[in-house]
Protein backbone atom coordinates (compact mmCIF):
# COMPACT_ATOMS: atom_id res chain seq x y z
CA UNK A 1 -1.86 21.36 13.94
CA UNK A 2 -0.76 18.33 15.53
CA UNK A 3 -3.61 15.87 14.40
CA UNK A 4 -2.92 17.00 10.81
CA UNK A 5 1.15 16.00 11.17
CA UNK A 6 -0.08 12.98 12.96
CA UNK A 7 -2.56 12.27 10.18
CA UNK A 8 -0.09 12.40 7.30
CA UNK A 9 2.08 10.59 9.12
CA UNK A 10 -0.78 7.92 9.76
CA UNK A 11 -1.49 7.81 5.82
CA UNK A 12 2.06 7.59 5.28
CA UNK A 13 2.08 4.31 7.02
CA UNK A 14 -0.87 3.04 5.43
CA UNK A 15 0.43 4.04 2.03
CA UNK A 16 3.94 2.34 2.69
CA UNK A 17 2.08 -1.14 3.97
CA UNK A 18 0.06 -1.01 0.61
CA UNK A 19 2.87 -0.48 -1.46
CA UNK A 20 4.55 -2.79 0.17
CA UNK A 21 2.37 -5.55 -0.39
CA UNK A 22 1.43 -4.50 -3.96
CA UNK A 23 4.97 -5.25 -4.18
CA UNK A 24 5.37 -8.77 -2.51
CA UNK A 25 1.87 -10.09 -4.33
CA UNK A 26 3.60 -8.88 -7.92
CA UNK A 27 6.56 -10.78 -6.75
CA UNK A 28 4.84 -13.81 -5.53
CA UNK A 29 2.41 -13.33 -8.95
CA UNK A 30 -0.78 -13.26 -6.95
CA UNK A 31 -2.36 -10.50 -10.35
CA UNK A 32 -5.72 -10.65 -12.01
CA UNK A 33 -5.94 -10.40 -15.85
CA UNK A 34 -5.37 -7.01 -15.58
CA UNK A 35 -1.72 -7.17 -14.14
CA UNK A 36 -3.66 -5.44 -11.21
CA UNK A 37 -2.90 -6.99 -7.66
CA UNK A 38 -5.82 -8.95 -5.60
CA UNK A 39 -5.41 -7.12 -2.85
């Protein structure tokens, strides 16, 4: 039980960084065609 809490909290991480820098390559305007972000 505690790989699976320390999983989600591993792909909570992971989904936070990605978000985050989603966020900062909008803001910096780094987007393909598609509005979609490079990275």
């Amino acid at each position: 039980m505690k790989n699976t809490e320390y999983l989600a909290q591993r792909i909570s991480e992971i989904n936070g960084i990605k978000l985050a820098v989603d966020t900062i390559m909008n803001v910096i305007g780094i987007t393909t065609e598609n509005g979609d972000s490079i990275c």
